[in-house]
N, C-alpha and C. Protein backbone atom coordinates (compact mmCIF):
# COMPACT_ATOMS: atom_id res chain seq x y z
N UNK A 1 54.73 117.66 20.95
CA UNK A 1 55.80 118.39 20.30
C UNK A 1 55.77 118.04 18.81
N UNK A 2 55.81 118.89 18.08
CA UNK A 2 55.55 118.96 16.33
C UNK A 2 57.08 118.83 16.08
N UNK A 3 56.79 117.70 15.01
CA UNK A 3 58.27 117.30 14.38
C UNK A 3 59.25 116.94 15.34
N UNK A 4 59.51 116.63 16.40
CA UNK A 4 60.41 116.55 17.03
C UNK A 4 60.66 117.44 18.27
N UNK A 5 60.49 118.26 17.85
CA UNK A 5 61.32 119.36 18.50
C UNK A 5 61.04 119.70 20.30
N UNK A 6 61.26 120.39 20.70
CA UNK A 6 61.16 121.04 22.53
C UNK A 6 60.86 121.82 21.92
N UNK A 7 59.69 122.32 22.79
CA UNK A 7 59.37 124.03 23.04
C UNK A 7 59.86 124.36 22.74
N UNK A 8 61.02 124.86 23.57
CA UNK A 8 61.97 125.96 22.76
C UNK A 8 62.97 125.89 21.26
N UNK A 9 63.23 124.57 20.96
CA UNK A 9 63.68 124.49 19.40
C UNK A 9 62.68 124.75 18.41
N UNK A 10 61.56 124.55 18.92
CA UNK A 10 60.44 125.37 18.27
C UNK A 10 60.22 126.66 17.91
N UNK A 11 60.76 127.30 19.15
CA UNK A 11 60.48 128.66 18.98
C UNK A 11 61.67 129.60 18.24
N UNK A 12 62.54 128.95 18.41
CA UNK A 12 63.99 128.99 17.11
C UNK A 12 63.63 129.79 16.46
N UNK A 13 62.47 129.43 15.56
CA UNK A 13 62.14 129.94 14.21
C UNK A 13 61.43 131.00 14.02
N UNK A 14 61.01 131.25 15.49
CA UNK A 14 60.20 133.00 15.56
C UNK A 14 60.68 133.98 16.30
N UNK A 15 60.23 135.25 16.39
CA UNK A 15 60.95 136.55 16.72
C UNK A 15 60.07 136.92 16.95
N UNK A 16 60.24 138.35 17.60
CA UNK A 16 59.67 139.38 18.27
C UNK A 16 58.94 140.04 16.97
N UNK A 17 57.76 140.74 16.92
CA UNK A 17 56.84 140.81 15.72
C UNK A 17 58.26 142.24 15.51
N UNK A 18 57.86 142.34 14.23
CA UNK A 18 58.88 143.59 13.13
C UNK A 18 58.45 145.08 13.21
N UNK A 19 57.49 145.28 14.20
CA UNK A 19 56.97 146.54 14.49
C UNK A 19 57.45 147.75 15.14
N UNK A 20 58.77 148.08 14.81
CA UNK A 20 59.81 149.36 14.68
C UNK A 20 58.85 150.65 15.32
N UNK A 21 58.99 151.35 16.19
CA UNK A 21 60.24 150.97 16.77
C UNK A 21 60.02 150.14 18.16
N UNK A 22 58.95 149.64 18.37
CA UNK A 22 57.88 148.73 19.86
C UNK A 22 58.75 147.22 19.56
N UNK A 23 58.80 146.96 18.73
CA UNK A 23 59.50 145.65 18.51
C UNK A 23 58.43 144.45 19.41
N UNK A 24 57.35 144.53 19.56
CA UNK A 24 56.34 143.69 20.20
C UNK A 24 56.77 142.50 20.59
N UNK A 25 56.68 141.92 21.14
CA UNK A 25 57.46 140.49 22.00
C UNK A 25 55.96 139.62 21.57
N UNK A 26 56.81 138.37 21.15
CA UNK A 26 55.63 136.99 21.35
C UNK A 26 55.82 136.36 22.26
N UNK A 27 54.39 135.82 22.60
CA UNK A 27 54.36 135.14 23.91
C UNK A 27 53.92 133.43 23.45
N UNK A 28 54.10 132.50 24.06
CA UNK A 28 54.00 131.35 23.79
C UNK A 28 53.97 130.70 25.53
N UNK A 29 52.80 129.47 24.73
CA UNK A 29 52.66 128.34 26.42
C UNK A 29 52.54 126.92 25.37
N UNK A 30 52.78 126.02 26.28
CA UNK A 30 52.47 124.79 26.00
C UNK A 30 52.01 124.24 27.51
N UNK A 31 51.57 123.17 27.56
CA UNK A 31 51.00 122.52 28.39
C UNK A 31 51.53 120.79 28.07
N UNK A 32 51.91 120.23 29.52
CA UNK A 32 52.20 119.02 29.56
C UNK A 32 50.82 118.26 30.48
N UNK A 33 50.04 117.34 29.97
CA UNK A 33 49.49 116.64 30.33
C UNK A 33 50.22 115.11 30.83
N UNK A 34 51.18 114.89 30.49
CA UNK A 34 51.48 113.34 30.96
C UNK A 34 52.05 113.28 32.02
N UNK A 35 51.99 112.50 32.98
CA UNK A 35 52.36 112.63 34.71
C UNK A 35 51.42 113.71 35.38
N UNK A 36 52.47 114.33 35.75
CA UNK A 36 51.77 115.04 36.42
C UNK A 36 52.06 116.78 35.46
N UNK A 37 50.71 117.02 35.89
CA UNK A 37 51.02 118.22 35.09
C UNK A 37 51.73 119.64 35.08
N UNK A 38 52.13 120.30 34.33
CA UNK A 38 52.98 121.05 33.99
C UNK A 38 53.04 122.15 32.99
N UNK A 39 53.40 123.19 32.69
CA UNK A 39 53.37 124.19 31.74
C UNK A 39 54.77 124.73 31.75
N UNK A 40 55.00 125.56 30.67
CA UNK A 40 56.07 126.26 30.09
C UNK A 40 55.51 127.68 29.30
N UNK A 41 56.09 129.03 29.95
CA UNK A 41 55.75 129.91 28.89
C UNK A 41 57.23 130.31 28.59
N UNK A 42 56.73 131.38 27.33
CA UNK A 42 57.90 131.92 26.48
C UNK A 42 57.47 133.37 26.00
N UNK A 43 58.29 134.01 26.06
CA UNK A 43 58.64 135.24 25.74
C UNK A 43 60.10 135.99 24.84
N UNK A 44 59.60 135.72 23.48
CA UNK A 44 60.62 136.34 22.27
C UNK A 44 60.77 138.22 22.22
N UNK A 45 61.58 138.56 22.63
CA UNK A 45 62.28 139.86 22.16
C UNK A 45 63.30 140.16 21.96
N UNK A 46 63.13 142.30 21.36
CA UNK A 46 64.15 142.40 21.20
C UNK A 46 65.68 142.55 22.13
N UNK A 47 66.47 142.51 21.98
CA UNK A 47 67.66 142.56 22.63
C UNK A 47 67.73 143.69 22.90
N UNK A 48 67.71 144.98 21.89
CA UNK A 48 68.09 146.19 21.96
C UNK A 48 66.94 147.24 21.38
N UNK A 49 67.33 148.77 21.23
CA UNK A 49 66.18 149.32 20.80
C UNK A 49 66.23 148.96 19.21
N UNK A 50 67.22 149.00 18.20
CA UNK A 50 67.15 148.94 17.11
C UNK A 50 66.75 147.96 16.73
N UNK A 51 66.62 146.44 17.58
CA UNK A 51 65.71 145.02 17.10
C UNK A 51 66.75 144.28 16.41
N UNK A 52 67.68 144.62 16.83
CA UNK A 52 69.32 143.88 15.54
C UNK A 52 69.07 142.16 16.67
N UNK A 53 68.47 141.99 17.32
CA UNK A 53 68.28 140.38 17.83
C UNK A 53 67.63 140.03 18.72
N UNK A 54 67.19 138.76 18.51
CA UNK A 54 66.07 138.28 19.09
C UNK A 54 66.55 137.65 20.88
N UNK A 55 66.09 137.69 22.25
CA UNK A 55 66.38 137.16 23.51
C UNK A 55 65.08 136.70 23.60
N UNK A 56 65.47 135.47 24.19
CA UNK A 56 64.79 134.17 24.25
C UNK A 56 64.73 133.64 25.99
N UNK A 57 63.51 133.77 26.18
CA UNK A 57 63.07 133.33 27.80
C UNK A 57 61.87 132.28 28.02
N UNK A 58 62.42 131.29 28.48
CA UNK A 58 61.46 130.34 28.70
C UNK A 58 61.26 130.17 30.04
N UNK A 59 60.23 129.64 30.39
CA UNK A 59 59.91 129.68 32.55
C UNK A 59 59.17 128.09 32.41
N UNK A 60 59.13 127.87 33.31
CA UNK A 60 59.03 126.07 33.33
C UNK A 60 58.17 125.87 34.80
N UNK A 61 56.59 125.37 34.82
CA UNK A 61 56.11 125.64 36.51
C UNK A 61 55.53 123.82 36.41
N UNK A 62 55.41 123.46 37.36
CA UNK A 62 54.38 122.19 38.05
C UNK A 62 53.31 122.93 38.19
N UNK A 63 52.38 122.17 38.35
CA UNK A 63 50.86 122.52 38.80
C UNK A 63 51.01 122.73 40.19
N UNK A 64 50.29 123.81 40.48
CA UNK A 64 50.27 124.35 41.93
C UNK A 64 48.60 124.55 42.19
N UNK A 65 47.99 124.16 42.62
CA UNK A 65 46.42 124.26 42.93
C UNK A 65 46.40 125.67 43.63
N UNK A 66 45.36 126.83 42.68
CA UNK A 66 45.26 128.33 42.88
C UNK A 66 46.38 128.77 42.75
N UNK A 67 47.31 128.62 42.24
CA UNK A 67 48.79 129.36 41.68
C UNK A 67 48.45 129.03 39.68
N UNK A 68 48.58 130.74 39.61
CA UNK A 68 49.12 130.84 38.21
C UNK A 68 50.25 131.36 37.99
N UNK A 69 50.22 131.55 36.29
CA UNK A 69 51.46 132.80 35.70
C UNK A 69 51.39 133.35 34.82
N UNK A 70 51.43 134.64 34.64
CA UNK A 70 51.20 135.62 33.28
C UNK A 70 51.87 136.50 32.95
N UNK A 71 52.45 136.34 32.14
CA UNK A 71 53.04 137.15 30.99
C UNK A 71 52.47 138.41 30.49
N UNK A 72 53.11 139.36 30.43
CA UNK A 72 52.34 140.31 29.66
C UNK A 72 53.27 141.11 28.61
N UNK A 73 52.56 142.09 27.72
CA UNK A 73 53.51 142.19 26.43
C UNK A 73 53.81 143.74 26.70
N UNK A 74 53.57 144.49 27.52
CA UNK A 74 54.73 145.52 27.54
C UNK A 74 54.15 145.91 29.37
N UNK A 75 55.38 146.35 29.52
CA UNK A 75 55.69 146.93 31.12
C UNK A 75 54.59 148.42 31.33
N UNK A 76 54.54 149.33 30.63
CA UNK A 76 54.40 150.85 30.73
C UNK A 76 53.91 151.39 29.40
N UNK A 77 53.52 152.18 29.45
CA UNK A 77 53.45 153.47 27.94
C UNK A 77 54.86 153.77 27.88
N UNK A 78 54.97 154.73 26.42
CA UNK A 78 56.23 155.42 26.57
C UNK A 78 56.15 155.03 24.77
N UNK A 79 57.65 155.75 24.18
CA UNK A 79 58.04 155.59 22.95
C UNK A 79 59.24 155.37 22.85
N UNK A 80 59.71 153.92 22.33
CA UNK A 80 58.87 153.09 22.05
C UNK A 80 58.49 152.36 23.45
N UNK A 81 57.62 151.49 23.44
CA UNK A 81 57.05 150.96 24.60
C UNK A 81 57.29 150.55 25.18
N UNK A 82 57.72 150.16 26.31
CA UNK A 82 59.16 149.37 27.76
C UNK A 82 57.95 147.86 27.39
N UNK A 83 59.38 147.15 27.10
CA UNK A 83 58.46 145.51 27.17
C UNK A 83 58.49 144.89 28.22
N UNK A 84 57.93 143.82 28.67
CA UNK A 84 57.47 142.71 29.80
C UNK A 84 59.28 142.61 30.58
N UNK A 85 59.63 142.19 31.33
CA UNK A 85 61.00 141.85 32.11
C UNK A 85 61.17 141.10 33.36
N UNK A 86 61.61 140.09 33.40
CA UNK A 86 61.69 139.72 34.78
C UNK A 86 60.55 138.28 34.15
N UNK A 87 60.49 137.63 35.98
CA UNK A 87 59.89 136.32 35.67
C UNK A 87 58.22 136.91 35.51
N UNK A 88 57.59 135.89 34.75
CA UNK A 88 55.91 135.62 34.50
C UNK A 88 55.77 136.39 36.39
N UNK A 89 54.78 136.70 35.84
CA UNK A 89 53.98 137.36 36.94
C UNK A 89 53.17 136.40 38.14
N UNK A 90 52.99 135.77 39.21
CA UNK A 90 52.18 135.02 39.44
C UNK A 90 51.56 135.42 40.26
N UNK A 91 49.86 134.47 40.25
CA UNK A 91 48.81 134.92 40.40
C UNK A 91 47.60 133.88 40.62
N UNK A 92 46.80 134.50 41.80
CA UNK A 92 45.89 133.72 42.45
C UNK A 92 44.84 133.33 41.50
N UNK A 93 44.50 131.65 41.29
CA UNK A 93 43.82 131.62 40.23
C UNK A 93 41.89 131.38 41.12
N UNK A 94 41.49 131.17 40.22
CA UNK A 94 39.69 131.32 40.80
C UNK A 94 38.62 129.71 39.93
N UNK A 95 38.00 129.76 40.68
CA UNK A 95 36.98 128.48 40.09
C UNK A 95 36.02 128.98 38.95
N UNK A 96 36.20 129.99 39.20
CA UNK A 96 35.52 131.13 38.30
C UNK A 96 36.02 131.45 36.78
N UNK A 97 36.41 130.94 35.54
CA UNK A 97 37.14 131.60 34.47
C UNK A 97 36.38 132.90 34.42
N UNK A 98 34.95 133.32 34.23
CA UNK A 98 34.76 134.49 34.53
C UNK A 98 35.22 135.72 35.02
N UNK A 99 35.20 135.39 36.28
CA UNK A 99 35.44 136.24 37.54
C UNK A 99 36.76 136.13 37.29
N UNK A 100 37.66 135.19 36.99
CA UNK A 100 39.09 135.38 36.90
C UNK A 100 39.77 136.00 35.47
N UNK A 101 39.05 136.09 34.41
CA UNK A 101 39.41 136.89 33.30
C UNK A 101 39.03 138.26 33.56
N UNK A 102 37.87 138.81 34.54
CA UNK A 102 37.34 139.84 34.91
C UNK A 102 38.55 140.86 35.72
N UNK A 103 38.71 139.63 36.85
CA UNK A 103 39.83 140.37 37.72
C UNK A 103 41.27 140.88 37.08
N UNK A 104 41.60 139.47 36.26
CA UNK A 104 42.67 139.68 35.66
C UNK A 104 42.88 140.94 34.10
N UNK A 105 41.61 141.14 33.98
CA UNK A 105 41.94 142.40 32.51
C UNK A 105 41.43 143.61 33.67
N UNK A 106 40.67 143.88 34.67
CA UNK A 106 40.53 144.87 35.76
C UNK A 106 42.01 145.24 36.50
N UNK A 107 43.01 144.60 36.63
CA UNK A 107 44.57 144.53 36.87
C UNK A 107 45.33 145.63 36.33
N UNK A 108 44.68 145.35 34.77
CA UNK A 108 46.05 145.87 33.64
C UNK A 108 45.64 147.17 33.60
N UNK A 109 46.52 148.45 33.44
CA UNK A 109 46.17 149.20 33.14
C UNK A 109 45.17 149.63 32.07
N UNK A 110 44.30 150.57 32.26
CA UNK A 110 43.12 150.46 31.49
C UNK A 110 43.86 151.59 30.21
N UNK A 111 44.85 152.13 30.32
CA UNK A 111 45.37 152.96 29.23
C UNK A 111 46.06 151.98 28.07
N UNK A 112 46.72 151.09 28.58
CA UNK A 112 47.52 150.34 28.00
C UNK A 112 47.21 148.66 27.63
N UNK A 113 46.05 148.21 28.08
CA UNK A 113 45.51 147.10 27.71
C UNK A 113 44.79 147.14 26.68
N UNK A 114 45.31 145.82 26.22
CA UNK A 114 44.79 145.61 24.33
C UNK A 114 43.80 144.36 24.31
N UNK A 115 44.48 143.35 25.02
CA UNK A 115 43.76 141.78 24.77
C UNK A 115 44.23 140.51 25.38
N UNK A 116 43.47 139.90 25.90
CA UNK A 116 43.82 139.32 27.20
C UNK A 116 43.13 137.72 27.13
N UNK A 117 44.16 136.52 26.65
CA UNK A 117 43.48 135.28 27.01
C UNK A 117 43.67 134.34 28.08
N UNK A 118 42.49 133.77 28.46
CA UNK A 118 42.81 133.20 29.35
C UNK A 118 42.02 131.86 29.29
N UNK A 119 42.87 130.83 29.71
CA UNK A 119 42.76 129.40 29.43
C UNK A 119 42.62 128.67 30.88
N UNK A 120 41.05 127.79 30.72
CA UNK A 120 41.28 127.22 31.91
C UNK A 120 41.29 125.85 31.31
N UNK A 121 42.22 124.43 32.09
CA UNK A 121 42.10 123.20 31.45
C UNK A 121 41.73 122.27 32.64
N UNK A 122 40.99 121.48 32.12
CA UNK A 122 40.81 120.20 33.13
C UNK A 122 42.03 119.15 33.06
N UNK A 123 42.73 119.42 34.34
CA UNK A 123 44.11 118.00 34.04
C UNK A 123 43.83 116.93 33.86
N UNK A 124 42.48 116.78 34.44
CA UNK A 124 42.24 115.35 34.45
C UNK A 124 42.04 114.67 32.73
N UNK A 125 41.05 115.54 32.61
CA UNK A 125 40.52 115.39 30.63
C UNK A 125 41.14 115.84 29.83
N UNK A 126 41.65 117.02 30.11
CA UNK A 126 42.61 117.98 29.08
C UNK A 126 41.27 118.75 28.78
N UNK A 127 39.99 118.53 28.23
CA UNK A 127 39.06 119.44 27.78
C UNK A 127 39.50 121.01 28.63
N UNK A 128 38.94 122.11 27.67
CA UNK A 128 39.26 123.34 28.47
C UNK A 128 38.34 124.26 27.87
N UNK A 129 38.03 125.20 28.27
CA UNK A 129 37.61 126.62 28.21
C UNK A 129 38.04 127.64 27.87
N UNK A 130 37.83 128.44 27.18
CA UNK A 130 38.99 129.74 26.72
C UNK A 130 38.28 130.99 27.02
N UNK A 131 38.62 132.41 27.15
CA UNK A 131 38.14 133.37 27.02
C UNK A 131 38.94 134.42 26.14
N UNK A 132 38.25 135.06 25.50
CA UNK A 132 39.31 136.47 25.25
C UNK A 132 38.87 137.70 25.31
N UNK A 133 39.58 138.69 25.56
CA UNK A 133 39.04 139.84 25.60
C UNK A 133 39.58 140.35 24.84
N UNK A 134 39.04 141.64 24.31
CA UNK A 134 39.62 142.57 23.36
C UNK A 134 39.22 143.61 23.65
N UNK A 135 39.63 144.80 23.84
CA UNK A 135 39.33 146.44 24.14
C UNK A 135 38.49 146.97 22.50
N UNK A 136 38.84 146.52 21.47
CA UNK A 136 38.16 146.89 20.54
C UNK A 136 36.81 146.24 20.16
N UNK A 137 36.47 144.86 20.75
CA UNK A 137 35.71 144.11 20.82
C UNK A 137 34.80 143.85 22.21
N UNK A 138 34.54 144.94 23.11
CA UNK A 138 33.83 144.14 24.15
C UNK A 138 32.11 144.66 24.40
């Protein structure tokens, strides 16, 4: 934790991106390595359609062996765009980061998917692996 703070007093200081009228939601994770392990995601949006304030959702999991959770940044098409709602999504994870970034951007709608990361970590080491995808980049 930087400066002090919790996750979420952290996230205090940020908002949903300013992109009128989608109002784009940020997503945020941290990861607890000490004990036993643990994660936290977050999801900043707007309150309303006009963006007059920011709602603040944090989700809190233990390590579950082949249990994940994912977030995603809008629900549907439409104008402006229906955002994410409800708890993180969860989801069967794989030994595979491959095969499991594969399955998992094969999921999302192929109209409406933009970019997709996915993080695998060793609890034991912390060392990890990343992937990303990008629809403009693959």
């Amino acid at each position: 934790i930087v400066a002090g703070k919790s996750f979420s007093e952290a996230l205090e200081s940020r908002e949903f991106e300013p992109d009128s009228p989608n109002w784009t939601p940020r997503i945020s994770l941290i990861q607890n390595f000490g004990g036993k392990y643990s994660y936290s995601m977050s999801i900043l949006k707007s309150l309303d359609p006009e963006g007059s304030e920011c709602s603040r959702y944090t989700f809190s999991y233990a390590s579950k062996p082949g249990l994940g959770h994912f977030i995603h940044t809008y629900v549907t098409d439409g104008n402006p765009i229906p955002t994410f709602f409800g708890e993180p999504e969860r989801i069967e994870t794989m030994d595979c980061i491959e095969c499991f970034t594969g399955a998992v951007w094969n999921s999302l709608n192929e109209e409406n998917r933009i970019s997709l990361w996915v993080r695998y970590t060793d609890i034991e080491t912390g060392e990890y692996t990343e992937r990303i995808i990008n629809k403009h980049n693959r």
